[in-house]
N, C-alpha and C. Protein backbone atom coordinates (compact mmCIF):
# COMPACT_ATOMS: atom_id res chain seq x y z
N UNK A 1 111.33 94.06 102.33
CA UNK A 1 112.37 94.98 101.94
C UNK A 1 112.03 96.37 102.45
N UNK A 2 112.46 97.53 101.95
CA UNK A 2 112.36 98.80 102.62
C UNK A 2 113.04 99.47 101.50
N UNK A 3 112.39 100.53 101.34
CA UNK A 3 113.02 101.90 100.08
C UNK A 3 113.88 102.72 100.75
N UNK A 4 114.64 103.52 99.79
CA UNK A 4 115.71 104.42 100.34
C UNK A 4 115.06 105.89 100.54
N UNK A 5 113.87 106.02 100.60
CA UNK A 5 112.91 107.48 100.29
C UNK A 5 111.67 106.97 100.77
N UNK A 6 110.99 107.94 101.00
CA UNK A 6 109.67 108.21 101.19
C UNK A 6 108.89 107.90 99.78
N UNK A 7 108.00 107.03 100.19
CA UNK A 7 106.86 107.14 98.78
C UNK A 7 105.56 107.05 99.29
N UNK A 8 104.53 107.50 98.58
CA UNK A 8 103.33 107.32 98.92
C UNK A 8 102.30 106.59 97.78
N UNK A 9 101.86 105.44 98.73
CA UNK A 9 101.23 104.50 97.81
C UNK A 9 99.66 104.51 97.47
N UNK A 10 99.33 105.04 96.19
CA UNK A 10 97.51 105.13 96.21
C UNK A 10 97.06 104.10 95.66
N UNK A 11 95.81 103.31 96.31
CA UNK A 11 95.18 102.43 95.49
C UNK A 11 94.41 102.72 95.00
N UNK A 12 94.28 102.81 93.17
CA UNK A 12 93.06 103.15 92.64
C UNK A 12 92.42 102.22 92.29
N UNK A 13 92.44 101.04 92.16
CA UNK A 13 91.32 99.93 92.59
C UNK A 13 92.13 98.86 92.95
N UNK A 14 90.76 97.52 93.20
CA UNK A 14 91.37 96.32 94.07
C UNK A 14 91.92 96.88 95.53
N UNK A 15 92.67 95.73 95.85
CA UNK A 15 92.75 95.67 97.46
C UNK A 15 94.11 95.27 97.86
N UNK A 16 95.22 95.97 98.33
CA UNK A 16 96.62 95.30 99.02
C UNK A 16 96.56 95.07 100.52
N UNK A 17 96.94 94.03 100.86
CA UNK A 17 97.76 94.42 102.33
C UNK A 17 99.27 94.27 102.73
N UNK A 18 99.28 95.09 103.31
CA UNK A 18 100.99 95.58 103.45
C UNK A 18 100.87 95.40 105.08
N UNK A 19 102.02 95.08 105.54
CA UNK A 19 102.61 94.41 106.69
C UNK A 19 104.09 96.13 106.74
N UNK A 20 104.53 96.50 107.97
CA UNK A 20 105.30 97.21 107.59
C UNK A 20 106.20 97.11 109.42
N UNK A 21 106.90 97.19 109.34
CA UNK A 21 108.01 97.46 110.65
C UNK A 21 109.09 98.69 110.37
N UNK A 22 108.62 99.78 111.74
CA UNK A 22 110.03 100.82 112.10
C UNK A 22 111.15 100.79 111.72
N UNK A 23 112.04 101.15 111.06
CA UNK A 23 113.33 101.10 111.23
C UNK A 23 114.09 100.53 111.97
N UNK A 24 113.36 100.83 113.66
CA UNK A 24 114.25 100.54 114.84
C UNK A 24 114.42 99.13 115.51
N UNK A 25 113.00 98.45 114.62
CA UNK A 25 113.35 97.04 114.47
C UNK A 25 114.03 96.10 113.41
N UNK A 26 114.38 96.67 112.71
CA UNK A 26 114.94 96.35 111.63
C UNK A 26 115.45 94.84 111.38
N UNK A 27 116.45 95.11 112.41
CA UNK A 27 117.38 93.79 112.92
C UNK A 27 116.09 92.46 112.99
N UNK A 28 115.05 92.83 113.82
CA UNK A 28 114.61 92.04 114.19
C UNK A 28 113.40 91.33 112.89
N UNK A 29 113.70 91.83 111.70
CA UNK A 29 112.87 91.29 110.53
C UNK A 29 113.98 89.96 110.35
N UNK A 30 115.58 90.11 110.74
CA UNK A 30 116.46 89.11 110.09
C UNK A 30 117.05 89.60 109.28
N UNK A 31 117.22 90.82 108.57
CA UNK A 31 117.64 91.53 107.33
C UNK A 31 118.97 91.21 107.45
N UNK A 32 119.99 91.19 108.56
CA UNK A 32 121.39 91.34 108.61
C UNK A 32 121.72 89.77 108.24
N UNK A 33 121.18 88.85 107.77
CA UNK A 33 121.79 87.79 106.47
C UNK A 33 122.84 88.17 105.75
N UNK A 34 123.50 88.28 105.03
CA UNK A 34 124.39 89.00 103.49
C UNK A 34 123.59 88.29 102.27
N UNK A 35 123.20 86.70 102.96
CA UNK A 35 122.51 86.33 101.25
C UNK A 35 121.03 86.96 101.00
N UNK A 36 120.50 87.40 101.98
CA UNK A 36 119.24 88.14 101.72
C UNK A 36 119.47 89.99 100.87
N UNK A 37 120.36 90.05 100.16
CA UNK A 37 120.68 91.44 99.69
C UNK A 37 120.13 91.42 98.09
N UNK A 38 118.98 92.01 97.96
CA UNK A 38 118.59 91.92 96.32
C UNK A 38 118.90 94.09 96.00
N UNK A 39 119.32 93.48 94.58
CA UNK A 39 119.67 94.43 93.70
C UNK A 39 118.33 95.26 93.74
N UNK A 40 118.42 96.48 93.99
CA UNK A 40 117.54 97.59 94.17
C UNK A 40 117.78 99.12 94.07
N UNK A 41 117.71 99.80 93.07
CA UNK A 41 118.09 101.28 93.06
C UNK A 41 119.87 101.15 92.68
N UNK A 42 120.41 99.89 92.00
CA UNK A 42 121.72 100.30 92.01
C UNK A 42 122.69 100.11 92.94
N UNK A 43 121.65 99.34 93.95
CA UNK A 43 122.90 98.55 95.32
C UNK A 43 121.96 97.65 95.35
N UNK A 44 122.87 96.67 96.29
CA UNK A 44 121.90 95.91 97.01
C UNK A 44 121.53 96.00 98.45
N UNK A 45 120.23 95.94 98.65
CA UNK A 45 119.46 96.12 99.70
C UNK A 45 119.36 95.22 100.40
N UNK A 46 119.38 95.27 101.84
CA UNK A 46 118.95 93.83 102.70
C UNK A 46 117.19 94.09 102.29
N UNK A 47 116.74 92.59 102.14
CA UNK A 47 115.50 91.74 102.15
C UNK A 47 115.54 91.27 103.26
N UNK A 48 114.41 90.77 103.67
CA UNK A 48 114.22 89.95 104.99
C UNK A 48 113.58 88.47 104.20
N UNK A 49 114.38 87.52 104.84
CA UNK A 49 113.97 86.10 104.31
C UNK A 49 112.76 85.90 104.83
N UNK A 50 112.11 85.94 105.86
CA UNK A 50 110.97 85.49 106.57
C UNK A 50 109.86 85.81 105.12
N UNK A 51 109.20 84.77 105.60
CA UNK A 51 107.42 84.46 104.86
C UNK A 51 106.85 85.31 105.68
N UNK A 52 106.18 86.31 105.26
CA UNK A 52 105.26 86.71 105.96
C UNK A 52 103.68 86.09 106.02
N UNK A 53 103.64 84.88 104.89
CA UNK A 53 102.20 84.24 105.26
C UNK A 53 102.31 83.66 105.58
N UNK A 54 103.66 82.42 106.13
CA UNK A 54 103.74 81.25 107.27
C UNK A 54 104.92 81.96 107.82
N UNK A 55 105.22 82.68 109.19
CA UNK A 55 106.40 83.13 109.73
C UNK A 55 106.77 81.63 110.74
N UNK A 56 108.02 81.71 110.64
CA UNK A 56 108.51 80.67 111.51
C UNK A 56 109.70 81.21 112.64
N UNK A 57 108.82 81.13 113.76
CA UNK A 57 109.51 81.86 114.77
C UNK A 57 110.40 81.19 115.22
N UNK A 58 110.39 79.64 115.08
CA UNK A 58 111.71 78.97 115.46
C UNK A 58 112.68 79.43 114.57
N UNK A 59 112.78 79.45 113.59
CA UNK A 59 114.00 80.02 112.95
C UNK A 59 113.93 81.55 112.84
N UNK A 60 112.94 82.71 112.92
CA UNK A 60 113.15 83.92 113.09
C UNK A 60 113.09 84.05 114.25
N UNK A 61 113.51 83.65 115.50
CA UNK A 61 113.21 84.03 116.86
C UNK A 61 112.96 86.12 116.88
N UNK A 62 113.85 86.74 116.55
CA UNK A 62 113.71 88.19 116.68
C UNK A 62 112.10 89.01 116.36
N UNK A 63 111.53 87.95 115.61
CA UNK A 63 110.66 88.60 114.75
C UNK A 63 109.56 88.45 115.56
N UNK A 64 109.33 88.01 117.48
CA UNK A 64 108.66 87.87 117.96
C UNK A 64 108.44 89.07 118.44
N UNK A 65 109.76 89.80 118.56
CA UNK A 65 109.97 91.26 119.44
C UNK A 65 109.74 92.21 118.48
N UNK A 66 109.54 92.37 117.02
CA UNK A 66 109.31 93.65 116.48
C UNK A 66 107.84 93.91 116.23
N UNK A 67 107.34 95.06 116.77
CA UNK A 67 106.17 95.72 116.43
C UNK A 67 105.50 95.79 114.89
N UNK A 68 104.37 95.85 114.70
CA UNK A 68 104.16 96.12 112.96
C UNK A 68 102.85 96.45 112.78
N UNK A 69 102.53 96.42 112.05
CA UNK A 69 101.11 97.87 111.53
C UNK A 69 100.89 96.98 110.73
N UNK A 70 99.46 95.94 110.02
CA UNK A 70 99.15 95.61 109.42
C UNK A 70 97.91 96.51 108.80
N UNK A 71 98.29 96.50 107.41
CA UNK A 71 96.87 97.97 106.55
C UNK A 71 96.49 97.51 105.56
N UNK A 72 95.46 97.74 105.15
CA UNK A 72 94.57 96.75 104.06
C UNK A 72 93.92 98.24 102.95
N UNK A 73 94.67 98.39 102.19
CA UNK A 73 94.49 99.31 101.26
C UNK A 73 93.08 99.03 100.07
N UNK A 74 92.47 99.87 99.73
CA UNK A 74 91.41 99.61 99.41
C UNK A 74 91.03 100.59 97.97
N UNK A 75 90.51 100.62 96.64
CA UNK A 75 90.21 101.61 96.54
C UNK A 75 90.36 103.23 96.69
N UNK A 76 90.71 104.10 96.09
CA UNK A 76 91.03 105.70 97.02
C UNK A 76 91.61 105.29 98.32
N UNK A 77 92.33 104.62 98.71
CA UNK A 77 93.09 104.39 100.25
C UNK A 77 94.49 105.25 99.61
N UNK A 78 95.32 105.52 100.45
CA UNK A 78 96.79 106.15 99.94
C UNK A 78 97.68 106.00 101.27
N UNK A 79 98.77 105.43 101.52
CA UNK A 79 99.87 105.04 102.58
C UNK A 79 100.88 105.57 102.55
N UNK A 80 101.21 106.46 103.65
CA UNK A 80 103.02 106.78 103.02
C UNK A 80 103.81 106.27 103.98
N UNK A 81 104.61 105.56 103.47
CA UNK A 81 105.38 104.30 103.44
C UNK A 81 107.07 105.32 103.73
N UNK A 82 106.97 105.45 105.13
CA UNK A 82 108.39 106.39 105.64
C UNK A 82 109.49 105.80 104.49
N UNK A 83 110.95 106.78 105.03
CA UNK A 83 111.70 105.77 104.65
C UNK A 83 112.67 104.82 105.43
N UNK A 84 113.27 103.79 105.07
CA UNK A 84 113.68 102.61 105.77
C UNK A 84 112.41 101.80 106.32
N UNK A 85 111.40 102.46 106.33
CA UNK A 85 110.44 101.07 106.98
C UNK A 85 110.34 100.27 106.11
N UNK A 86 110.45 98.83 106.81
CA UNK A 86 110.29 97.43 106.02
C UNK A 86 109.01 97.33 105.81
N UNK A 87 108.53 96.79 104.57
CA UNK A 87 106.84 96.53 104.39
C UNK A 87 106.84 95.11 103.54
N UNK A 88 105.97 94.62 103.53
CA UNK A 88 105.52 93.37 102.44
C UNK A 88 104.27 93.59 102.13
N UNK A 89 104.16 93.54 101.40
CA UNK A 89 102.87 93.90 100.18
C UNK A 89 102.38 92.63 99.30
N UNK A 90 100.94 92.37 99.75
CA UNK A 90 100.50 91.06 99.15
C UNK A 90 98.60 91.32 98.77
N UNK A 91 97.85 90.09 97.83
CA UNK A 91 97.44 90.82 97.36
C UNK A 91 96.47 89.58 98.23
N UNK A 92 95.22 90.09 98.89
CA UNK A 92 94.11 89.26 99.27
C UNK A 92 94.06 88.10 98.33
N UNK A 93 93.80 86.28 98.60
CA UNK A 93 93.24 85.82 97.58
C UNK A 93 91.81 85.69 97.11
N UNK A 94 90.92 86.61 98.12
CA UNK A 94 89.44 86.91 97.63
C UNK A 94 89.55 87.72 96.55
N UNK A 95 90.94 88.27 96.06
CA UNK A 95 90.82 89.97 95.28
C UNK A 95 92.00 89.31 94.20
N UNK A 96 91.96 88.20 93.54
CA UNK A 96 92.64 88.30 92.89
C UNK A 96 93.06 88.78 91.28
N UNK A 97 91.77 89.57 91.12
CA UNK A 97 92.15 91.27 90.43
C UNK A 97 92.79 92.19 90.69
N UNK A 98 93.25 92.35 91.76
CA UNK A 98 94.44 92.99 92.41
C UNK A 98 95.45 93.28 91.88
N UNK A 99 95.84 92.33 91.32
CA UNK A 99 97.22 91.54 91.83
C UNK A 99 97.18 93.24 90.12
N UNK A 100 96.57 92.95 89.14
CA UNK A 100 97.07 93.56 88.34
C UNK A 100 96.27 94.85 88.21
N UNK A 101 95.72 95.27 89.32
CA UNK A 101 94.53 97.03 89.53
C UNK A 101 96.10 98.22 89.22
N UNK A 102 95.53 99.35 89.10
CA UNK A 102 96.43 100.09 88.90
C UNK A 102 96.46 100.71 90.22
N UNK A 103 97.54 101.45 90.75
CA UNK A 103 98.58 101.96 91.66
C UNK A 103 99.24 103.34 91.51
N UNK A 104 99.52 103.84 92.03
CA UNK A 104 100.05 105.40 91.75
C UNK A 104 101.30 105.79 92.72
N UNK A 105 102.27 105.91 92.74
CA UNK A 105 103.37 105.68 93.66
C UNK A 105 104.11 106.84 93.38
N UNK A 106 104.22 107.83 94.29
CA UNK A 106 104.94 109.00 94.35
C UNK A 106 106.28 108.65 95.30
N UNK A 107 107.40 108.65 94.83
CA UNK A 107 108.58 108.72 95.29
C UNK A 107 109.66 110.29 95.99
N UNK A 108 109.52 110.13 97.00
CA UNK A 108 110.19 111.43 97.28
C UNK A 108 111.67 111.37 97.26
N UNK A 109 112.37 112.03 97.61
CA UNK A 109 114.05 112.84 97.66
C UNK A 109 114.16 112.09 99.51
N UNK A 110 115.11 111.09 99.31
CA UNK A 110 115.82 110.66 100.44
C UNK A 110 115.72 111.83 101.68
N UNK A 111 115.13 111.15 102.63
CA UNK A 111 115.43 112.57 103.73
C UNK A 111 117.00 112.90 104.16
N UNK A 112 118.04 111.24 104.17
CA UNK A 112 119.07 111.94 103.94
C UNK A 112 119.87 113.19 103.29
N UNK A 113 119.43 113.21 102.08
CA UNK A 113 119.63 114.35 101.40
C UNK A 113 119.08 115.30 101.41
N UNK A 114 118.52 115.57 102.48
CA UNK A 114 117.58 116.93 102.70
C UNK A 114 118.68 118.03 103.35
């Protein structure tokens, strides 16, 4: 999925990794489905159907062509997560204390509305 704002994500303990794609690939996550639209902020948002831990390029063919930044958050790590970039966020299964470590997530003001 992808937020409508800028946020910045701190890990104060445990471990995430987040997967994230440009804007300008967008298309190429698959997002333009209609049944992939989950309720988010009061609309619904395109999701991207793809697994990101088994991707299947026969049925995502696009998702061969988009670029992506894989980041492994750690402890004091902090990410800011543009807005419109798509990310998936998952939790190591060596770290599965993770899954419930605490997080600190600053949300900014849409740059649209700037």
């Amino acid at each position: 999925h992808f937020d409508p704002y800028d946020h910045l994500h701190c890990q104060l303990a445990g471990t995430k990794r987040w997967v994230l794609v440009p804007p300008a690939h967008m298309a190429d996550t698959h997002v333009d489905d209609e049944q992939h639209r989950a309720p988010r902020f009061g609309v619904r948002l395109p999701t991207s159907p793809v697994d990101v831990a088994a991707v299947d390029l026969a049925r995502f063919p696009r998702l061969a062509d988009a670029p992506y930044a894989r980041v492994e958050l750690r402890a004091g790590d902090c990410l800011l997560v543009p807005f419109l970039w798509m990310h998936h966020v998952s939790t190591p299964p060596a770290h599965p204390e993770s899954r419930r470590a605490p997080t600190r997530r600053r949300c900014c003001r849409n740059p649209a509305s700037r």
